[in-house]
N, C-alpha and C. Protein backbone atom coordinates (compact mmCIF):
# COMPACT_ATOMS: atom_id res chain seq x y z
N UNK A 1 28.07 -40.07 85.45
CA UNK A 1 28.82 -40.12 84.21
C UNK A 1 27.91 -40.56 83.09
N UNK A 2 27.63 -39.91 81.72
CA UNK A 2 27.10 -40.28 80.78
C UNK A 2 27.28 -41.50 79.82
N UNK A 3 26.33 -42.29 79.60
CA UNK A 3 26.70 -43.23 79.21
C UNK A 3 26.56 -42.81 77.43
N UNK A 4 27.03 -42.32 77.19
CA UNK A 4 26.83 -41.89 75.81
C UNK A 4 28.25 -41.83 75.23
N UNK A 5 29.11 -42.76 74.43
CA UNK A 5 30.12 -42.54 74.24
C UNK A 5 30.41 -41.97 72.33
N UNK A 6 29.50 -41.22 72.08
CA UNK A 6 29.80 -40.40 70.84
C UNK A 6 30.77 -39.42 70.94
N UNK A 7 31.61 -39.58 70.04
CA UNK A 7 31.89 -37.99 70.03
C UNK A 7 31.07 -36.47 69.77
N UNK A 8 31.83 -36.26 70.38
CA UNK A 8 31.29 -34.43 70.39
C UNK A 8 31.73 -33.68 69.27
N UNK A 9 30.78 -33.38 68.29
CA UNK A 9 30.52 -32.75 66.65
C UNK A 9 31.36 -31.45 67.12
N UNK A 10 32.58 -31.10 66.34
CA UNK A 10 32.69 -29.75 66.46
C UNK A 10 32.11 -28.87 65.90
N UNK A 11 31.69 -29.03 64.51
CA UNK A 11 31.06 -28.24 63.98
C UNK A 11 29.55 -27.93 63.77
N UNK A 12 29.38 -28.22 65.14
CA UNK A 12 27.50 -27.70 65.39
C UNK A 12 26.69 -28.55 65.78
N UNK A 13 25.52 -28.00 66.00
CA UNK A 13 24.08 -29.00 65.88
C UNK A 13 23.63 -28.60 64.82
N UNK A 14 23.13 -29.77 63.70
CA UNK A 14 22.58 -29.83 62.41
C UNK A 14 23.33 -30.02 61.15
N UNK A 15 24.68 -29.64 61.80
CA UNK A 15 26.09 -29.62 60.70
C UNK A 15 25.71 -31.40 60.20
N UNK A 16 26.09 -31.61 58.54
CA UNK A 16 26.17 -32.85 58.10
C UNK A 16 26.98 -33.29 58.73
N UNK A 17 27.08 -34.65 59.45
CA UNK A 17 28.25 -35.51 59.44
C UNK A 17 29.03 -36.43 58.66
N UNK A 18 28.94 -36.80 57.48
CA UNK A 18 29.80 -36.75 56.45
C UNK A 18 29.23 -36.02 55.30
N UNK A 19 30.46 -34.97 55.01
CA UNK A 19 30.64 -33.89 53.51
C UNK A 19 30.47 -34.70 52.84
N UNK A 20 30.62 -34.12 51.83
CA UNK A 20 30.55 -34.46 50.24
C UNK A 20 32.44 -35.04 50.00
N UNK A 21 33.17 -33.97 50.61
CA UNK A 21 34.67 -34.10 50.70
C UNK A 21 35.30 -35.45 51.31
N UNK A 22 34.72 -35.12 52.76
CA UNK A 22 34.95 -36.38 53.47
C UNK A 22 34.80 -37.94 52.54
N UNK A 23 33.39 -37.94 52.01
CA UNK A 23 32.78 -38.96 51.63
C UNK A 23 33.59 -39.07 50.75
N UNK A 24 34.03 -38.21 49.63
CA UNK A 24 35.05 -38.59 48.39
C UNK A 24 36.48 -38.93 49.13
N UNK A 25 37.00 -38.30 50.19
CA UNK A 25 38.10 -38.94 50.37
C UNK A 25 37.99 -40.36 50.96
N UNK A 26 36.73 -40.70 51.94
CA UNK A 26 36.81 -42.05 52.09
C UNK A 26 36.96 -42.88 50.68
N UNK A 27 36.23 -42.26 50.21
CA UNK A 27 36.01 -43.55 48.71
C UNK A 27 37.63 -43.52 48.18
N UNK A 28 38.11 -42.33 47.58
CA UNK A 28 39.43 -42.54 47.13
C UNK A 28 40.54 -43.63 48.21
N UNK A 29 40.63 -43.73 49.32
CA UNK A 29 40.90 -44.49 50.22
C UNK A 29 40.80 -45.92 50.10
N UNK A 30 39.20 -46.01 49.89
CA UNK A 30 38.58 -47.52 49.73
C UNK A 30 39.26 -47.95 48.18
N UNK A 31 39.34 -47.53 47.24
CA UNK A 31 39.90 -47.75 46.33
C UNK A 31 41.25 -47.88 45.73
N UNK A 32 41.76 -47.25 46.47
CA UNK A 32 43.51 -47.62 46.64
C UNK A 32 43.67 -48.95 47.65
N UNK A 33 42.93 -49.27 48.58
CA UNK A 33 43.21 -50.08 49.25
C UNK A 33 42.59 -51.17 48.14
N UNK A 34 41.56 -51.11 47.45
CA UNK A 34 41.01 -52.03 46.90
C UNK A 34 41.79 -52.54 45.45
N UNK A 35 42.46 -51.39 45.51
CA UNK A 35 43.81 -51.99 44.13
C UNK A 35 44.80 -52.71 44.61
N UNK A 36 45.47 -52.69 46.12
CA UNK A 36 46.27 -53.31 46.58
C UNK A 36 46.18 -54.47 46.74
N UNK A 37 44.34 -54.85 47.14
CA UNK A 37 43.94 -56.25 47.16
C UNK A 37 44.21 -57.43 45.68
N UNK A 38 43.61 -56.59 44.53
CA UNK A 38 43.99 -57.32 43.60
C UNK A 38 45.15 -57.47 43.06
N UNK A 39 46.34 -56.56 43.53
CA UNK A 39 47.08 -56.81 42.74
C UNK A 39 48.01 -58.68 43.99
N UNK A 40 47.40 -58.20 45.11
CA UNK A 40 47.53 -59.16 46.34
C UNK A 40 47.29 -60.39 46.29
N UNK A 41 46.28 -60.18 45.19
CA UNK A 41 45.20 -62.00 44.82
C UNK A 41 45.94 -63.08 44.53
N UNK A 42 46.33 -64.20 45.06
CA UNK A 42 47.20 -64.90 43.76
C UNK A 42 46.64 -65.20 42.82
N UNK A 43 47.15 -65.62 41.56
CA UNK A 43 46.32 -65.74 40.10
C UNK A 43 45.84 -67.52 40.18
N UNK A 44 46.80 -67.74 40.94
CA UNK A 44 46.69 -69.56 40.74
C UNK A 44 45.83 -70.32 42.04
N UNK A 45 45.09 -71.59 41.30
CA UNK A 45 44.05 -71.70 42.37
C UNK A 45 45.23 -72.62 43.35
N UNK A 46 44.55 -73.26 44.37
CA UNK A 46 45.10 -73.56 45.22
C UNK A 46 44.83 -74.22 45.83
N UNK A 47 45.29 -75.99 46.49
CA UNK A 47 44.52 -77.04 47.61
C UNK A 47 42.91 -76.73 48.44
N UNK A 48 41.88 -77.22 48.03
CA UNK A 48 41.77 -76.39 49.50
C UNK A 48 41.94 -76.92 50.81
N UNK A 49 41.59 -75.67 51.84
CA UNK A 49 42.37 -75.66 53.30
C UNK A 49 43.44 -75.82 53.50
N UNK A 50 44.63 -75.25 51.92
CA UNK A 50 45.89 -74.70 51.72
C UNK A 50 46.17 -73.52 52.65
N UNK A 51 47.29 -73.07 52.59
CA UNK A 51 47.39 -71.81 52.98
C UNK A 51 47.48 -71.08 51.97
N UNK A 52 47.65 -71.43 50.85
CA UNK A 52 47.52 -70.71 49.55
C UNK A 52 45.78 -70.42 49.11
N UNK A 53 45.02 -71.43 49.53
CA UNK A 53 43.45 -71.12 49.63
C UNK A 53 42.91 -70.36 50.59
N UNK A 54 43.49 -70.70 51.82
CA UNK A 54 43.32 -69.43 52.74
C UNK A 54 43.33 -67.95 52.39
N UNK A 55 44.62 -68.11 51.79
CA UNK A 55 44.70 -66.28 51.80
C UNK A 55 43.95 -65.84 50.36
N UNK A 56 43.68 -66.89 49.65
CA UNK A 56 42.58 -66.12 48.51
C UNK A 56 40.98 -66.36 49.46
N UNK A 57 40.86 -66.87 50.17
CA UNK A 57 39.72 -67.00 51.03
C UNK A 57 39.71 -65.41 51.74
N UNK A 58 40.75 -65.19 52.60
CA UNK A 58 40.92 -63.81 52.97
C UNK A 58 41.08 -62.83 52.04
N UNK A 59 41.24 -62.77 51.18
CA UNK A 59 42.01 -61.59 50.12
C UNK A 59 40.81 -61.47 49.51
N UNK A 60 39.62 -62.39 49.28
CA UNK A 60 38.31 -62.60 48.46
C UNK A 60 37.48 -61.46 49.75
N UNK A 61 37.53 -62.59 51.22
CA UNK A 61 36.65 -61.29 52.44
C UNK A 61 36.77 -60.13 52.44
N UNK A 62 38.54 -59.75 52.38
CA UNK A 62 38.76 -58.15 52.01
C UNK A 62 37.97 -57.01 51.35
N UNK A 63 38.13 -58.14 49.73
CA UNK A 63 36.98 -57.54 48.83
C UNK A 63 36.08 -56.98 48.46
N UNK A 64 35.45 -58.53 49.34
CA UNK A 64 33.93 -58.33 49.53
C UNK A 64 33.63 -56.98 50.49
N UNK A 65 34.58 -56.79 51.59
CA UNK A 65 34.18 -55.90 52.60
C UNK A 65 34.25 -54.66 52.23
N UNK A 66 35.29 -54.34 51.31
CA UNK A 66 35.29 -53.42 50.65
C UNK A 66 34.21 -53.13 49.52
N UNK A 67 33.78 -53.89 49.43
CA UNK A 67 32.55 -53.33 48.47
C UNK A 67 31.03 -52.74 49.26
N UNK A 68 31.21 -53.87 50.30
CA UNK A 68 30.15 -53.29 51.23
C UNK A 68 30.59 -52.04 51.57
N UNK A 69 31.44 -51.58 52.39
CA UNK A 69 32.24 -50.43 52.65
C UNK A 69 31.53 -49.19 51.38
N UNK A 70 32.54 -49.47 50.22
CA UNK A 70 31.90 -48.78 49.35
C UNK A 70 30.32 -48.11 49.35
N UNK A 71 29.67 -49.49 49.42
CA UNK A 71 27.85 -48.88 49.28
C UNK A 71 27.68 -48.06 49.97
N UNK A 72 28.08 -48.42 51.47
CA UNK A 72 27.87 -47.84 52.78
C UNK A 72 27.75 -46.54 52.56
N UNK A 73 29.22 -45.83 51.64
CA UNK A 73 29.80 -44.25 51.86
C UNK A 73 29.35 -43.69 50.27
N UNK A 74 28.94 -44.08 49.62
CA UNK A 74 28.56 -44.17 47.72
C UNK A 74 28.09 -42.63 47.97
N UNK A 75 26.89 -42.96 48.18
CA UNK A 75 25.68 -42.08 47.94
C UNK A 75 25.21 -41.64 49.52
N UNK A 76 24.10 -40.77 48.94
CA UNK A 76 23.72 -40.23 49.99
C UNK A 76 22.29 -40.50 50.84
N UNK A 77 21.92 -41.59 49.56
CA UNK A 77 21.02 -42.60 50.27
C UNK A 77 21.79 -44.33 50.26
N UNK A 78 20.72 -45.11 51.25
CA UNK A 78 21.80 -46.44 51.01
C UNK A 78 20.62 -47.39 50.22
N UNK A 79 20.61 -48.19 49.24
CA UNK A 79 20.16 -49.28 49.09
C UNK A 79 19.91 -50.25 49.95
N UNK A 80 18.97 -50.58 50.34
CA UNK A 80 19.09 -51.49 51.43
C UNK A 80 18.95 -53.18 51.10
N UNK A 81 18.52 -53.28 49.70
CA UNK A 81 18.61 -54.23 49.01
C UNK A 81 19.73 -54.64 48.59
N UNK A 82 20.51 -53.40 47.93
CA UNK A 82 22.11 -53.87 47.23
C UNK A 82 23.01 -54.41 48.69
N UNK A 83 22.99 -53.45 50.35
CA UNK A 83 23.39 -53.67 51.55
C UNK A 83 23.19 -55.15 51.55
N UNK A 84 22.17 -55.61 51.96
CA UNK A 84 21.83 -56.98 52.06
C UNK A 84 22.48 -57.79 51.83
N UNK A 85 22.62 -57.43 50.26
CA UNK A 85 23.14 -58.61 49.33
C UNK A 85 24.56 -58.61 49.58
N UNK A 86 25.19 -57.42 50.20
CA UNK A 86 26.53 -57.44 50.15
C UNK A 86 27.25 -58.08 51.33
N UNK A 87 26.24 -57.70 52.49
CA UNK A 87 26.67 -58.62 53.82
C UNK A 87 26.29 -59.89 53.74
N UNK A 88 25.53 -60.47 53.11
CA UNK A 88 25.14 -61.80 52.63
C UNK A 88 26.22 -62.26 51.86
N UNK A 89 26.82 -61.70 50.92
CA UNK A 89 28.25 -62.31 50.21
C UNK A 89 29.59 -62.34 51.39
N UNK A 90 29.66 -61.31 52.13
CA UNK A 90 30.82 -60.98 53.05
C UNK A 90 30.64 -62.01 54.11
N UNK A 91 29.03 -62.55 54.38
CA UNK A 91 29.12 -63.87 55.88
C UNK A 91 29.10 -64.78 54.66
N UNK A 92 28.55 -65.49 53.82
CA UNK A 92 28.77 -66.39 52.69
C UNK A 92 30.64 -67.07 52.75
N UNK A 93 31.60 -65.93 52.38
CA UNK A 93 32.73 -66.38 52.45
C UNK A 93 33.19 -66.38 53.68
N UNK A 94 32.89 -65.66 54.57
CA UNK A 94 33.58 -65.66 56.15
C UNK A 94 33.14 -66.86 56.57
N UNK A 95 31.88 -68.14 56.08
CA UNK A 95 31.87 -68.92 56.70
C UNK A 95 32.95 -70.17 56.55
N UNK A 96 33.91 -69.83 55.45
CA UNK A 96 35.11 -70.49 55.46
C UNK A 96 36.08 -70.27 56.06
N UNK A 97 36.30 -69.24 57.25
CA UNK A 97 37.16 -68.56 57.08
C UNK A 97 36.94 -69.17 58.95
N UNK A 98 35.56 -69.59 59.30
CA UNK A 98 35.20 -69.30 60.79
C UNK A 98 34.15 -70.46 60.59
N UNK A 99 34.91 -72.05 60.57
CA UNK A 99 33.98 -72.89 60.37
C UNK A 99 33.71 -73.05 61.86
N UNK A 100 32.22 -73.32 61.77
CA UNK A 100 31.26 -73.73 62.74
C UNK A 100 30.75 -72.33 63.73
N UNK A 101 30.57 -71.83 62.89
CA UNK A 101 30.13 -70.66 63.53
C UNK A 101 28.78 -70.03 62.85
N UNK A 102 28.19 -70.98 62.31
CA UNK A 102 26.62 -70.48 62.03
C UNK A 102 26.69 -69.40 61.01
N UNK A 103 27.73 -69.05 59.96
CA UNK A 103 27.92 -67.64 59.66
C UNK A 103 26.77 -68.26 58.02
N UNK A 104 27.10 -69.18 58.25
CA UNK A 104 26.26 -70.04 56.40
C UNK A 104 24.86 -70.09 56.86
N UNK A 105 24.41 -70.00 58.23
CA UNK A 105 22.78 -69.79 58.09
C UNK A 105 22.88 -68.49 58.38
N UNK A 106 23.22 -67.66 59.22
CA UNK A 106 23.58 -66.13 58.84
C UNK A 106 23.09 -65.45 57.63
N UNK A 107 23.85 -65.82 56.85
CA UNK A 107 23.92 -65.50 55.42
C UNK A 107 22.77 -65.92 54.75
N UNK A 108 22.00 -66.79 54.88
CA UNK A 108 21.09 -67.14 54.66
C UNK A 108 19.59 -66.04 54.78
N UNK A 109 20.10 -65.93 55.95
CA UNK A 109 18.68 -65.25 57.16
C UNK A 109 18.54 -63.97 56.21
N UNK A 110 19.96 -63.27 56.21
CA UNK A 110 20.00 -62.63 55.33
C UNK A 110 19.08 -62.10 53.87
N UNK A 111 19.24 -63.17 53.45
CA UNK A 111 18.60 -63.27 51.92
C UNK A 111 17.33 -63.59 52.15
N UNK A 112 16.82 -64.12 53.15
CA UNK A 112 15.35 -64.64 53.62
C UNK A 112 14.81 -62.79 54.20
N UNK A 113 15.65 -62.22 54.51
CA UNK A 113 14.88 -60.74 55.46
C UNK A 113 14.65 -60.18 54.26
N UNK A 114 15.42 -60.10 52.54
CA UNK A 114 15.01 -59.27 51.59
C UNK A 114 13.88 -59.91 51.51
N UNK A 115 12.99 -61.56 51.60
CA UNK A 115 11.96 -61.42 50.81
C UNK A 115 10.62 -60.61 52.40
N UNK A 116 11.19 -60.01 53.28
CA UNK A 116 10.40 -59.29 53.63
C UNK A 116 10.36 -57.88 54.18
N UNK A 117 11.39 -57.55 53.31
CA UNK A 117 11.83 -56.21 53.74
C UNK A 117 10.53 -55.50 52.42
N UNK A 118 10.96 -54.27 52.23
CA UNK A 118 9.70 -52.83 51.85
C UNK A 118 10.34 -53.18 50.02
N UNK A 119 10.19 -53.73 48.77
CA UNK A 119 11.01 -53.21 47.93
C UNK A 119 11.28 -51.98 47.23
N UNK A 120 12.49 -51.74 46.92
CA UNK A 120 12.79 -50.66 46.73
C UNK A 120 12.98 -49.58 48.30
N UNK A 121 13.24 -49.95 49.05
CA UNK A 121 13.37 -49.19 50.63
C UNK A 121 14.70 -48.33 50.50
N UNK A 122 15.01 -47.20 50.85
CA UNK A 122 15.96 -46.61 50.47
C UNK A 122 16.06 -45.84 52.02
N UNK A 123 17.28 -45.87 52.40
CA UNK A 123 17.80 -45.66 53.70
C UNK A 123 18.34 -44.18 53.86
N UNK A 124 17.41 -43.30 54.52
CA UNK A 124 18.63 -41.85 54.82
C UNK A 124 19.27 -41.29 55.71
């Protein structure tokens, strides 16, 4: 039995795997969901380790994930600098969300790999 659990491309060998179509309907997607978030936000701050801080703690991760999300499907190359910075914001707040879980040096490591990554490196 193959240990390969991809799916099987219907439309060829060499066929793009995400269109131009696809890619715009993900984004239209990401963006309706991403209007639902704000309108979701509460406006007023809140105790913290409220449950009213919580869910702007979560409703903030959403966000953030969605923006990463976004970069991810944007273009047709990826930034790997803007990437970085975005999973570095997304473990940044998740480390409130998942205390004691190393996610705040995570996030860190993060921002330490841009000062040795290629600049300007562009992902295809």
């Amino acid at each position: 039995m193959s240990e390969n659990h991809e799916p099987k491309s219907p439309r060829g060998a060499g066929a793009p795997r995400l269109t131009p179509e696809h890619r715009e309907s993900i984004l239209c997607a990401l963006k309706e969901v991403h209007e639902r978030v704000h309108v979701a936000y509460p406006e007023q701050a809140s105790p913290k380790l409220s449950q009213g801080w919580v869910d702007r703690r979560r409703l903030l991760l959403v966000d953030l994930a969605l923006h990463l999300c976004e970069e991810v499907v944007k273009g047709e190359t990826l930034g790997a600098r803007e990437l970085a910075e975005k999973v570095h914001s997304v473990l940044f707040v998740a480390k409130d969300l998942a205390p004691g879980h190393a996610l705040e040096k995570a996030a860190e490591q993060v921002l330490e790999a841009l000062g040795e990554g290629e600049p300007g490196l562009v992902v295809d």
